[in-house]
C-alpha atoms as a PDB file:
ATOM      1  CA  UNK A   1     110.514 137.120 147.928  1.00  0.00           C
ATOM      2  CA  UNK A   2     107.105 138.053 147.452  1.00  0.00           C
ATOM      3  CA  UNK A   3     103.801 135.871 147.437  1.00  0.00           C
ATOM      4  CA  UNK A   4     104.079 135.034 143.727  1.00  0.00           C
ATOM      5  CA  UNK A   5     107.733 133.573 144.093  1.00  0.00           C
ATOM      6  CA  UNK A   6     106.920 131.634 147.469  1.00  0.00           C
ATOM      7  CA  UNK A   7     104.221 129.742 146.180  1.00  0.00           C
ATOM      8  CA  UNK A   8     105.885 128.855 143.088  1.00  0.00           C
ATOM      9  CA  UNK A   9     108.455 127.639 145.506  1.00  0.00           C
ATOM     10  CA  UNK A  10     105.809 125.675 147.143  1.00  0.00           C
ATOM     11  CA  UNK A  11     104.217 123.892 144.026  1.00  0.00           C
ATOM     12  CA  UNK A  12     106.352 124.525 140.968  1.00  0.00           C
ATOM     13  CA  UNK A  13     103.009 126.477 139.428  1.00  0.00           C
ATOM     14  CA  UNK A  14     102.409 130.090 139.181  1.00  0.00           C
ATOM     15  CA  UNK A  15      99.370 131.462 141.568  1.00  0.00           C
ATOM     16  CA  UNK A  16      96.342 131.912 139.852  1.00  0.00           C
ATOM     17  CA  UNK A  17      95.263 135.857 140.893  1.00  0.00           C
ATOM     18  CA  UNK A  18      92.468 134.702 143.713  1.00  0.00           C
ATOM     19  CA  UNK A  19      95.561 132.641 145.505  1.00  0.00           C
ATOM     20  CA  UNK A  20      97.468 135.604 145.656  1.00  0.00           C
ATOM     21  CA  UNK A  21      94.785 137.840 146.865  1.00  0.00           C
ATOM     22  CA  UNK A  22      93.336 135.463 149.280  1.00  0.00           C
ATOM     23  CA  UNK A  23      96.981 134.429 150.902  1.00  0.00           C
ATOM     24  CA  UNK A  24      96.923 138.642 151.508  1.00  0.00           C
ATOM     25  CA  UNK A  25      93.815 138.637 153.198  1.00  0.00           C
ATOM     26  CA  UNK A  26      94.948 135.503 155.442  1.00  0.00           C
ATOM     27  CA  UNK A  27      98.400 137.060 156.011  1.00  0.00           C
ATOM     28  CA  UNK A  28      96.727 140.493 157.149  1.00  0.00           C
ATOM     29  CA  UNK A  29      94.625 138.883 159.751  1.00  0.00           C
ATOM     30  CA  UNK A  30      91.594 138.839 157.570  1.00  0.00           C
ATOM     31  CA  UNK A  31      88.167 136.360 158.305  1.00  0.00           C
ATOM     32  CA  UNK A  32      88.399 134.801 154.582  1.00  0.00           C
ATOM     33  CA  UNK A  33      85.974 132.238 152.442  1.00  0.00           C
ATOM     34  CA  UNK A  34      87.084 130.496 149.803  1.00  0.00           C
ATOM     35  CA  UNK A  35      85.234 129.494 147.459  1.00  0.00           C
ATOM     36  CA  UNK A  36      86.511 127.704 144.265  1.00  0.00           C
ATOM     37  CA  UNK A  37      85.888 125.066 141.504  1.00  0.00           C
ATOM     38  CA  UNK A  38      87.520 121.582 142.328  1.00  0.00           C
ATOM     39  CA  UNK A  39      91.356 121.040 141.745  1.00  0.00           C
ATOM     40  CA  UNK A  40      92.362 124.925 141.710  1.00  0.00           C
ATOM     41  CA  UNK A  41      94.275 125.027 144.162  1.00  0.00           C
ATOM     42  CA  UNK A  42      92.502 125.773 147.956  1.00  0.00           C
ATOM     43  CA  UNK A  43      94.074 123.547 149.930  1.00  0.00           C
ATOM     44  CA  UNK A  44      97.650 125.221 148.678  1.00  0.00           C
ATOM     45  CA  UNK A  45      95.837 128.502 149.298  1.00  0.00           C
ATOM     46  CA  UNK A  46      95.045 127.661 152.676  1.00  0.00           C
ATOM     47  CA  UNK A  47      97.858 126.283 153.621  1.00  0.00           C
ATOM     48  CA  UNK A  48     100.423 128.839 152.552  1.00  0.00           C
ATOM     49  CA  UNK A  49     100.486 131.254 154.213  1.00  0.00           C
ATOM     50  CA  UNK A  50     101.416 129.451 157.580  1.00  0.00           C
ATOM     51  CA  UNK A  51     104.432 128.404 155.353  1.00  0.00           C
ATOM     52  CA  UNK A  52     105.155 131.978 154.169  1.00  0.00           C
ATOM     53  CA  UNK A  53     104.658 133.772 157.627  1.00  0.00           C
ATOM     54  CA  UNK A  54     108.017 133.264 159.063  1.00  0.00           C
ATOM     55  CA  UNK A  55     110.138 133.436 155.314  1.00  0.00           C
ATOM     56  CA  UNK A  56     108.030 137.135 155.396  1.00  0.00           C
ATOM     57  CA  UNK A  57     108.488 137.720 158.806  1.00  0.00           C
ATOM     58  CA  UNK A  58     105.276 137.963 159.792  1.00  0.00           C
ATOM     59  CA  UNK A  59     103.651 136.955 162.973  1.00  0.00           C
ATOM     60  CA  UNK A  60     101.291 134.748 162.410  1.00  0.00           C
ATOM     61  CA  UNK A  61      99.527 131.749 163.912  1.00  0.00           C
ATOM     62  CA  UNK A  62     102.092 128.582 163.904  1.00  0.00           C
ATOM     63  CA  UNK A  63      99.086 125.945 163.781  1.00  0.00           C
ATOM     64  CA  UNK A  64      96.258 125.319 161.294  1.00  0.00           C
ATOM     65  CA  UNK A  65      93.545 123.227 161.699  1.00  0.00           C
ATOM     66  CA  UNK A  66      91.932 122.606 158.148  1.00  0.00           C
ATOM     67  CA  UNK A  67      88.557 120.672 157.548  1.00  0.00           C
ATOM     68  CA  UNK A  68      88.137 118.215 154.534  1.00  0.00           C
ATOM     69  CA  UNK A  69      84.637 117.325 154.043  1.00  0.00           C
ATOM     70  CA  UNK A  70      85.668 113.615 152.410  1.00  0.00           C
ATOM     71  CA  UNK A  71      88.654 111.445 153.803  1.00  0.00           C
ATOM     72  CA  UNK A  72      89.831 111.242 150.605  1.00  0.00           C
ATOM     73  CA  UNK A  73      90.291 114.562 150.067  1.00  0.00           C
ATOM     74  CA  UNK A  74      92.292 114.808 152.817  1.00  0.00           C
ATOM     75  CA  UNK A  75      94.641 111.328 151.909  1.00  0.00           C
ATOM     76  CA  UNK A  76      95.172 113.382 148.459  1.00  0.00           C
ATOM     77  CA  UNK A  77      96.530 116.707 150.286  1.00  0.00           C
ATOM     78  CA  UNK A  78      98.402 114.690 152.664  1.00  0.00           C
ATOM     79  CA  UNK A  79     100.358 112.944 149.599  1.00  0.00           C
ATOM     80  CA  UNK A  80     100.810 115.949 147.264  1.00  0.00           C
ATOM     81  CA  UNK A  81     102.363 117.735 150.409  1.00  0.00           C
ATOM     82  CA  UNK A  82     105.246 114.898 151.872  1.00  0.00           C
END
């Protein structure tokens, strides 16, 4: 499976192209900043790739630690991801 078909997998959408790219850079060990508009999809893009490590055998980190500036925006991730 490639990156494409994972997170489709992961969130019944298609990647846009700067999820795909920046789940490579993350995945190869790369210091990455993301920078998008609201709702497109950076908390998926963050996330994934500690999902998608072991599926592509990769070894990768097994714990992230991600920063929310807003409790709510954390609550929303929490419940789009159970």
């Amino acid at each position: 499976m490639d990156i494409s078909q994972l997170f489709h997998t992961l969130t019944t959408h298609q990647p846009y192209n700067f999820q795909i790219q920046t789940i490579n850079h993350i995945l190869n060990h790369k210091d990455t900043i993301l920078r998008a508009p609201t709702g497109s999809g950076k908390t998926e893009t963050a996330i994934a790739p500690f999902l998608f490590a072991k599926t592509l055998q990769i070894d990768f980190p097994n714990k992230l630690i991600y920063v929310v500036p807003l409790l709510t925006l954390a609550n929303i991730a929490i419940l789009n991801h159970l």
